[in-house]
PDB file of N, CA and C in Angstrom:
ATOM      1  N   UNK A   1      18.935 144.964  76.609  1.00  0.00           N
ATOM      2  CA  UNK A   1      18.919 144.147  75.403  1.00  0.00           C
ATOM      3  C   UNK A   1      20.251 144.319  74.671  1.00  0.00           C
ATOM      4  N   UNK A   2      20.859 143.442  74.389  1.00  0.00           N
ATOM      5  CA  UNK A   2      22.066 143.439  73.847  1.00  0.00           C
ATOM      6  C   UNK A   2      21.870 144.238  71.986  1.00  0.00           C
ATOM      7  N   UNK A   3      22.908 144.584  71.559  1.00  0.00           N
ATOM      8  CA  UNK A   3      22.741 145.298  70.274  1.00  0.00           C
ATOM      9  C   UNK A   3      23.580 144.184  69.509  1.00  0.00           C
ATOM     10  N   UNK A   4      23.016 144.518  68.301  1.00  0.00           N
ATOM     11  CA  UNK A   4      23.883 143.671  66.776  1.00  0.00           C
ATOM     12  C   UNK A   4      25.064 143.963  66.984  1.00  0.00           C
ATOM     13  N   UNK A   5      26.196 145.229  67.620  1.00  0.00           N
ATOM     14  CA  UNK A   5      27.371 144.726  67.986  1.00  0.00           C
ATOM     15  C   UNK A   5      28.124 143.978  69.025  1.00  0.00           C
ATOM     16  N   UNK A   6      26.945 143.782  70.432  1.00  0.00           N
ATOM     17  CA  UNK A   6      27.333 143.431  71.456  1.00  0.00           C
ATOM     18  C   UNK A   6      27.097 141.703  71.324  1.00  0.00           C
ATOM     19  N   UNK A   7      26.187 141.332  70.323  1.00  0.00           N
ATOM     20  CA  UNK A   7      25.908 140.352  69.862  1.00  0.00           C
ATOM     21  C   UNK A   7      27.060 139.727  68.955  1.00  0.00           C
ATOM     22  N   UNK A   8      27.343 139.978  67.894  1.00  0.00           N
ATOM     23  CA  UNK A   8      28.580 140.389  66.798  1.00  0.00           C
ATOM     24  C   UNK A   8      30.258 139.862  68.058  1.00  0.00           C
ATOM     25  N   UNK A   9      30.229 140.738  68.839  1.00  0.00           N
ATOM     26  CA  UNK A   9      31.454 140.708  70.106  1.00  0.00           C
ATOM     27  C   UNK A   9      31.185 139.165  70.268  1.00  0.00           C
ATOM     28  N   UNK A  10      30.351 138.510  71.309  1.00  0.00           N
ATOM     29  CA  UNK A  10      30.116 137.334  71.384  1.00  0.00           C
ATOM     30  C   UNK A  10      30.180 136.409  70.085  1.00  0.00           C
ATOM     31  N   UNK A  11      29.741 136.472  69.088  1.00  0.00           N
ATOM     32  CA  UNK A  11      29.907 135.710  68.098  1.00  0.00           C
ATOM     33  C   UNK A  11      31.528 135.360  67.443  1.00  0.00           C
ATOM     34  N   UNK A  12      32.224 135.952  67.414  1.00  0.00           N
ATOM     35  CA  UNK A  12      33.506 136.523  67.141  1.00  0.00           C
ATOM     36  C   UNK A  12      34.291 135.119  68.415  1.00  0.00           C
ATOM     37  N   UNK A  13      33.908 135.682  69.495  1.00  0.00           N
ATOM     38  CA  UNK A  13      34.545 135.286  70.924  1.00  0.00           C
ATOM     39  C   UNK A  13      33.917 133.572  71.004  1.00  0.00           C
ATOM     40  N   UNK A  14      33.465 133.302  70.401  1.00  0.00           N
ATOM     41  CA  UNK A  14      32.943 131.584  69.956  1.00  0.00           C
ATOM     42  C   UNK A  14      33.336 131.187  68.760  1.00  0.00           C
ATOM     43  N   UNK A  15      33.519 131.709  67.868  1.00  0.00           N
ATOM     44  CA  UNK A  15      34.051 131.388  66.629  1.00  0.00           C
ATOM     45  C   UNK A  15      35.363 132.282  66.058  1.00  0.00           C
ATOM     46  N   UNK A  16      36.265 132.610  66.486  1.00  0.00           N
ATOM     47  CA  UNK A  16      37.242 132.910  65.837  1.00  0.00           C
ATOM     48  C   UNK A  16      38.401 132.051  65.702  1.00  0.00           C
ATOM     49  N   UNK A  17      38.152 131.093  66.155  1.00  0.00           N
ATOM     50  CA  UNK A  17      39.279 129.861  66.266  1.00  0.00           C
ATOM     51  C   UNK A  17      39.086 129.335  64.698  1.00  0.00           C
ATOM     52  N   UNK A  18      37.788 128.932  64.118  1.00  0.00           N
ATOM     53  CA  UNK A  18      37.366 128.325  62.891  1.00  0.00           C
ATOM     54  C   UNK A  18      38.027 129.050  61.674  1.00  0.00           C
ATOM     55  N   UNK A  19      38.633 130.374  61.771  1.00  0.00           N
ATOM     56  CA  UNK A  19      39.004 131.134  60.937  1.00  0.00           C
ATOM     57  C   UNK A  19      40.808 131.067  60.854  1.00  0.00           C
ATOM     58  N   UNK A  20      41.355 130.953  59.518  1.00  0.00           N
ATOM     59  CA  UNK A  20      43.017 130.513  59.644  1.00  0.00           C
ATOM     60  C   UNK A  20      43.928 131.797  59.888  1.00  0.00           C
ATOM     61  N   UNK A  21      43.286 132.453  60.557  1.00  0.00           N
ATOM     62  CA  UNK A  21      44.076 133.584  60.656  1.00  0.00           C
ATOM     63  C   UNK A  21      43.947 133.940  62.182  1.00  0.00           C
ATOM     64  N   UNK A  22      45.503 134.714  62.869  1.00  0.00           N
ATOM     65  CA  UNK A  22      45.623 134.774  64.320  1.00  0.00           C
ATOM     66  C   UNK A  22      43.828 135.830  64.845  1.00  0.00           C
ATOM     67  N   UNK A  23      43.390 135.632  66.341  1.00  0.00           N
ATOM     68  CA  UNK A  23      42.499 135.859  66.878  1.00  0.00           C
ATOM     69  C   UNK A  23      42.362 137.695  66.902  1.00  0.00           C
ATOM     70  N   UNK A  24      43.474 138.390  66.915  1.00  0.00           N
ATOM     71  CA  UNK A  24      43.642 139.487  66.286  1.00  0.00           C
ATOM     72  C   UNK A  24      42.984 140.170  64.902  1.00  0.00           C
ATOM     73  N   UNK A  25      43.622 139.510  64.249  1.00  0.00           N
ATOM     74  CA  UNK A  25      43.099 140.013  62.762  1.00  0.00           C
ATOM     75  C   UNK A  25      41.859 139.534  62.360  1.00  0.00           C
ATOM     76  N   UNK A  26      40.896 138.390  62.819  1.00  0.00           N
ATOM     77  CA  UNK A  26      39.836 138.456  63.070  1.00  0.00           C
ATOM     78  C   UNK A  26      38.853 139.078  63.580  1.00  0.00           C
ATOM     79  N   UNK A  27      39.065 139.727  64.590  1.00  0.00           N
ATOM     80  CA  UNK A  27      38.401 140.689  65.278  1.00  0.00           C
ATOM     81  C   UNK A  27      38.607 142.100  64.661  1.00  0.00           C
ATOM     82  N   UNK A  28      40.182 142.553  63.879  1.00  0.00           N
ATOM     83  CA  UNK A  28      40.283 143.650  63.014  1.00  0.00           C
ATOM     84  C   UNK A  28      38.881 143.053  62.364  1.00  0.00           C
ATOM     85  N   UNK A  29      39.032 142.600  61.007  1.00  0.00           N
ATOM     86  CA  UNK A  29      38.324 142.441  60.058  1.00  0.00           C
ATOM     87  C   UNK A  29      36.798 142.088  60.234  1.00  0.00           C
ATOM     88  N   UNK A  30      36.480 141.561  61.179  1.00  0.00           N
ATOM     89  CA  UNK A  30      34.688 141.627  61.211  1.00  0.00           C
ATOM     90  C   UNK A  30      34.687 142.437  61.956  1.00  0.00           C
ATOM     91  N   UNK A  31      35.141 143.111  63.410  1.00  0.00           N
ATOM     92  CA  UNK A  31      34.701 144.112  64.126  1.00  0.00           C
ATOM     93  C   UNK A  31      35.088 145.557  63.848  1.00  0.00           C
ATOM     94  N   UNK A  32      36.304 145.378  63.057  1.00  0.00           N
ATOM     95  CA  UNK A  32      36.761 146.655  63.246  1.00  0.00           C
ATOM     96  C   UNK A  32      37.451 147.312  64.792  1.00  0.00           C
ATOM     97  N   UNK A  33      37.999 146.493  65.469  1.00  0.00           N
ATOM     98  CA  UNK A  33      38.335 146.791  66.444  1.00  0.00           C
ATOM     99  C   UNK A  33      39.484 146.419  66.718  1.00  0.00           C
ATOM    100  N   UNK A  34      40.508 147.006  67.862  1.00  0.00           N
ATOM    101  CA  UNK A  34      41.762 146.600  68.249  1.00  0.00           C
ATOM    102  C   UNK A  34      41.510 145.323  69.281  1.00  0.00           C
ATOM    103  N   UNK A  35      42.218 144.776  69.343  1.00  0.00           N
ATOM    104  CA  UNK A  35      42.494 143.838  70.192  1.00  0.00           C
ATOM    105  C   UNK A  35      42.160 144.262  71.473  1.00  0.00           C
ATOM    106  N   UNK A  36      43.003 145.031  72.425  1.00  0.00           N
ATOM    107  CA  UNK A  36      42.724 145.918  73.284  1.00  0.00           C
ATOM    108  C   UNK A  36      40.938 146.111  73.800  1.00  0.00           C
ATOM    109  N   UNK A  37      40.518 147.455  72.366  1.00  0.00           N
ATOM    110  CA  UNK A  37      39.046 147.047  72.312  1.00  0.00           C
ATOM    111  C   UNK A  37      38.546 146.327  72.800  1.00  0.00           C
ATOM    112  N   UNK A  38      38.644 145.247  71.873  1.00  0.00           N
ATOM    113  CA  UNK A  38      37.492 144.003  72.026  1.00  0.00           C
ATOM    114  C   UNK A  38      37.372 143.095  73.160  1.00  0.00           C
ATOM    115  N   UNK A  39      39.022 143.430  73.911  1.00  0.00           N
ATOM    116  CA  UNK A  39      38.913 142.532  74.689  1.00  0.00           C
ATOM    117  C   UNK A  39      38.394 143.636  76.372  1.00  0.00           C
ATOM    118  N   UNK A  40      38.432 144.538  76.282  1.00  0.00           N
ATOM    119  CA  UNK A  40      37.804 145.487  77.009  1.00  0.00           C
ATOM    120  C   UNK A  40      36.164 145.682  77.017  1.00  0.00           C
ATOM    121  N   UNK A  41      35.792 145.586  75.893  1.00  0.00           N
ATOM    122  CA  UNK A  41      34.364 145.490  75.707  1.00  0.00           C
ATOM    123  C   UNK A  41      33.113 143.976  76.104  1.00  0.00           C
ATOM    124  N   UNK A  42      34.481 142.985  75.962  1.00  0.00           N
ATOM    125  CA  UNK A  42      33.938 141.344  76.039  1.00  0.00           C
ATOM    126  C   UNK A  42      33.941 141.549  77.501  1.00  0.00           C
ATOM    127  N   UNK A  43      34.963 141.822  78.189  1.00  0.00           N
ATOM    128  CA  UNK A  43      35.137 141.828  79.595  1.00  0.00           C
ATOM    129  C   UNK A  43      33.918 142.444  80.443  1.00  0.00           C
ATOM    130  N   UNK A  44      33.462 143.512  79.643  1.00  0.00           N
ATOM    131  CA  UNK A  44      32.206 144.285  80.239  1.00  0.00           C
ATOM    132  C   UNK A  44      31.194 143.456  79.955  1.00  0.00           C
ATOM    133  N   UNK A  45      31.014 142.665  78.441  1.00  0.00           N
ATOM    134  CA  UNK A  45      30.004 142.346  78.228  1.00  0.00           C
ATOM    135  C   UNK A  45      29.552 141.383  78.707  1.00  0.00           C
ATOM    136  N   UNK A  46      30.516 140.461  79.126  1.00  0.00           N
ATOM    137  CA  UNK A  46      30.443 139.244  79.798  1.00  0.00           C
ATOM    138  C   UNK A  46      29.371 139.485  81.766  1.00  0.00           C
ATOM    139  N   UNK A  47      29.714 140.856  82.128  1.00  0.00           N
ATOM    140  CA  UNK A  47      29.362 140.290  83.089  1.00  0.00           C
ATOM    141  C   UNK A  47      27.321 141.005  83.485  1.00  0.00           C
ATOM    142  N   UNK A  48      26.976 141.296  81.717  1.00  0.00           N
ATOM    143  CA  UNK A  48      25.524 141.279  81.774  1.00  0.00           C
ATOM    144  C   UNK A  48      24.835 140.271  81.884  1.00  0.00           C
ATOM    145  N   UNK A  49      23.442 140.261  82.103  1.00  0.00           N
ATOM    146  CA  UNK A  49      22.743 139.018  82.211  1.00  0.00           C
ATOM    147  C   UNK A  49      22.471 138.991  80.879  1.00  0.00           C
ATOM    148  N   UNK A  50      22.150 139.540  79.754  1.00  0.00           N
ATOM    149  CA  UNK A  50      21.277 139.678  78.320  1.00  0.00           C
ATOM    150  C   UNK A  50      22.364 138.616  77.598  1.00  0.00           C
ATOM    151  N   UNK A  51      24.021 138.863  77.544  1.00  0.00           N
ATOM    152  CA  UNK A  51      24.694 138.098  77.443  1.00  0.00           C
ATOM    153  C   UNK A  51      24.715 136.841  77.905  1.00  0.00           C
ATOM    154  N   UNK A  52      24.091 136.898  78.929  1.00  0.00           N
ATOM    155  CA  UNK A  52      24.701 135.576  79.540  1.00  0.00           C
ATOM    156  C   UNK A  52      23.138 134.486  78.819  1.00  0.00           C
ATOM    157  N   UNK A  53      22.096 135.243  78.975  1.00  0.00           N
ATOM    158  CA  UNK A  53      20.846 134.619  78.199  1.00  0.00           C
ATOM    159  C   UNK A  53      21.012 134.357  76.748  1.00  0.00           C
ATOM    160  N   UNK A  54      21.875 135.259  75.733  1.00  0.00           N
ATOM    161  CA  UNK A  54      22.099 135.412  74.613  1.00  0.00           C
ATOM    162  C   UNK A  54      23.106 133.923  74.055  1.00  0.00           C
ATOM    163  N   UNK A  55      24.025 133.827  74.972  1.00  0.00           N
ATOM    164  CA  UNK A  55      25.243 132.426  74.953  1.00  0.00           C
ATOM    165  C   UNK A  55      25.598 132.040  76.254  1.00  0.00           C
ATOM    166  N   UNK A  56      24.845 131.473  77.120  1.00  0.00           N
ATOM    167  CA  UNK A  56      25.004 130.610  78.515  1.00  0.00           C
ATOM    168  C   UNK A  56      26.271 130.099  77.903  1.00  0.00           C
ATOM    169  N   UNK A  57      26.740 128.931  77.597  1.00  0.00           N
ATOM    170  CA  UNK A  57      27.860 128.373  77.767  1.00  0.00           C
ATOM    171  C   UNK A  57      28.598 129.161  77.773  1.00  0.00           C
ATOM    172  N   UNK A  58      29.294 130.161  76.212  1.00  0.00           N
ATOM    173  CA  UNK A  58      30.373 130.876  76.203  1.00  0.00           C
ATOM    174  C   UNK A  58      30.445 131.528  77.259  1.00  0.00           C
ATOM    175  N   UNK A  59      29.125 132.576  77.962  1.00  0.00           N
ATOM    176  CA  UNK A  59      29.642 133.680  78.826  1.00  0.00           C
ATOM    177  C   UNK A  59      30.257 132.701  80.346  1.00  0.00           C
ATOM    178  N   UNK A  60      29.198 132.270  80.742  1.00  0.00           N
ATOM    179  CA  UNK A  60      30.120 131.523  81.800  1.00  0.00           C
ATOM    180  C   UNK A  60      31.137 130.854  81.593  1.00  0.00           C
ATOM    181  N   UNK A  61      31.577 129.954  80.376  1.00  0.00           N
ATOM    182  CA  UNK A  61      32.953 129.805  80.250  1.00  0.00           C
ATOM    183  C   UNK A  61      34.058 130.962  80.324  1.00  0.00           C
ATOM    184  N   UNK A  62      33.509 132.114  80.031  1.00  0.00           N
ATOM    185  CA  UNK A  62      34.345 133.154  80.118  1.00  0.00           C
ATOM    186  C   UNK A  62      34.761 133.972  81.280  1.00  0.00           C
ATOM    187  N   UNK A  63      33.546 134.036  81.860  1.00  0.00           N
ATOM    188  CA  UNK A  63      33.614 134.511  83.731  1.00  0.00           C
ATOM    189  C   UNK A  63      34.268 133.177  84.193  1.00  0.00           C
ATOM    190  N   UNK A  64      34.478 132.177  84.241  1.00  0.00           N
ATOM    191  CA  UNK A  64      35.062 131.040  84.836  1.00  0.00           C
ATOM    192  C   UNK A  64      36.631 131.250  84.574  1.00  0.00           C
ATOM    193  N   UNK A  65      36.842 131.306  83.281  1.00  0.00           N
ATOM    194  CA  UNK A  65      38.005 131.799  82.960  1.00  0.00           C
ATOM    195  C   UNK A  65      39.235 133.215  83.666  1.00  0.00           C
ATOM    196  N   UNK A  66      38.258 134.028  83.656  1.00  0.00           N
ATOM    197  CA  UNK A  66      38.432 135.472  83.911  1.00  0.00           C
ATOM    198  C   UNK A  66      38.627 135.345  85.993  1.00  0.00           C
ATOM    199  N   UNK A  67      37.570 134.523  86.448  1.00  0.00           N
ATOM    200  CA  UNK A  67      37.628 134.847  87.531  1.00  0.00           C
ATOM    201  C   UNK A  67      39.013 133.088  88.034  1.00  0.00           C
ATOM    202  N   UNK A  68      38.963 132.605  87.316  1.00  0.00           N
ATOM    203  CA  UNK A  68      40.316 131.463  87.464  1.00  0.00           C
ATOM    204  C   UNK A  68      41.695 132.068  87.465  1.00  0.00           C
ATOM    205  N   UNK A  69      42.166 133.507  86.457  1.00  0.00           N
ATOM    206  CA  UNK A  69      43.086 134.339  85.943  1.00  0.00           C
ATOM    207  C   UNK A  69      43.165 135.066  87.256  1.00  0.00           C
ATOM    208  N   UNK A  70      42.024 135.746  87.694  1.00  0.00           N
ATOM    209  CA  UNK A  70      42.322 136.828  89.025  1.00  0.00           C
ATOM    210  C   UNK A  70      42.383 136.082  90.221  1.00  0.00           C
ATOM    211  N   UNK A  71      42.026 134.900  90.736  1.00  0.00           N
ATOM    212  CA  UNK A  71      42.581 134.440  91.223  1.00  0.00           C
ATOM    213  C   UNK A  71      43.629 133.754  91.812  1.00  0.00           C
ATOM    214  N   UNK A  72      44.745 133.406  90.409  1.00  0.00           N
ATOM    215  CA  UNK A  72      45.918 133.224  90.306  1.00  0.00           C
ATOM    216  C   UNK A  72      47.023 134.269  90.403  1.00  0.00           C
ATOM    217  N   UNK A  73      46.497 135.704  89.873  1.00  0.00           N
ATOM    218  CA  UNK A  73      46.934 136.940  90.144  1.00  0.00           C
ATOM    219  C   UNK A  73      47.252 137.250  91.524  1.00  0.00           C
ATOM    220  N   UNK A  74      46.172 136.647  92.253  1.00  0.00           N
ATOM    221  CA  UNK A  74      46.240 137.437  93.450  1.00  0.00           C
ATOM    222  C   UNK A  74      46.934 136.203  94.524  1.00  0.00           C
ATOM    223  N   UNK A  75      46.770 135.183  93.844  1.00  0.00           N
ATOM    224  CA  UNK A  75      47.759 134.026  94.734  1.00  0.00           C
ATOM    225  C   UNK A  75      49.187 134.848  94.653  1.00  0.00           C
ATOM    226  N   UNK A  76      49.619 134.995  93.332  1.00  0.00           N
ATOM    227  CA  UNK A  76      51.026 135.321  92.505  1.00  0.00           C
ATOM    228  C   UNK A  76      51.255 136.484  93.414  1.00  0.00           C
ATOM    229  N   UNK A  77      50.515 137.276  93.651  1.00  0.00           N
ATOM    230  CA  UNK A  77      50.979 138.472  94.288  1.00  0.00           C
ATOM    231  C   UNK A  77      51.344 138.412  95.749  1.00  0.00           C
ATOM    232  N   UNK A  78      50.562 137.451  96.485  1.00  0.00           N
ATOM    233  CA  UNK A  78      50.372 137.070  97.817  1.00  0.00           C
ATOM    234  C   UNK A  78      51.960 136.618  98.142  1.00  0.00           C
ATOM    235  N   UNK A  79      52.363 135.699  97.263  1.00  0.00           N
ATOM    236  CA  UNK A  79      53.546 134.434  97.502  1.00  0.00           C
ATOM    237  C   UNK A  79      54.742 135.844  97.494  1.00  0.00           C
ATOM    238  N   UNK A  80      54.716 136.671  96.414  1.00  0.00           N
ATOM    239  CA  UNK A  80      55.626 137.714  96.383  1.00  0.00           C
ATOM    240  C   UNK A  80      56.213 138.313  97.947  1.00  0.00           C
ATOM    241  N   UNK A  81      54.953 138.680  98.453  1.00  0.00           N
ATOM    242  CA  UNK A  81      54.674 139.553  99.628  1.00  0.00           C
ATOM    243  C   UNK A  81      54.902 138.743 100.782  1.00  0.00           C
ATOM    244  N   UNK A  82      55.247 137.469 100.862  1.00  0.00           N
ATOM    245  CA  UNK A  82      55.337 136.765 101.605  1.00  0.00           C
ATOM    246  C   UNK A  82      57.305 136.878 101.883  1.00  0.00           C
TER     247      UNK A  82
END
């Protein structure tokens, strides 16, 4: 079961765009967390199911995202080695 902060993480990660201030200092100020943090903790959180029941769209937009990034990584690395 997800907790009021793992919940809180997701909420943040859908709505911090609405707020006029960079995606950073948003996440300071309601989470209390570094950047770093949060984005270490989303990464984990993303790949529960409670999350994914909690915000279907966001989380799979986010694993879609995440697994689009490591895939390009590993193209990028491939072409190097070539």
């Amino acid at each position: 079961m997800l907790s009021e902060g793992d919940r809180s993480i997701l909420d943040v990660e859908r709505d911090w765009w609405r707020h006029r201030a960079p995606k950073a200092r948003v996440v300071r100020e309601r989470l209390g967390l570094s950047a770093a943090s949060y984005h270490r903790l989303l990464n984990e959180l993303i790949d529960r199911a409670d999350a994914l029941a909690y915000d279907p769209m966001l989380v799979g937009r986010l694993r879609r995202l995440r697994d689009a990034r490591r895939r390009a990584r590993f193209a990028g690395l491939s072409r190097r080695e070539l």
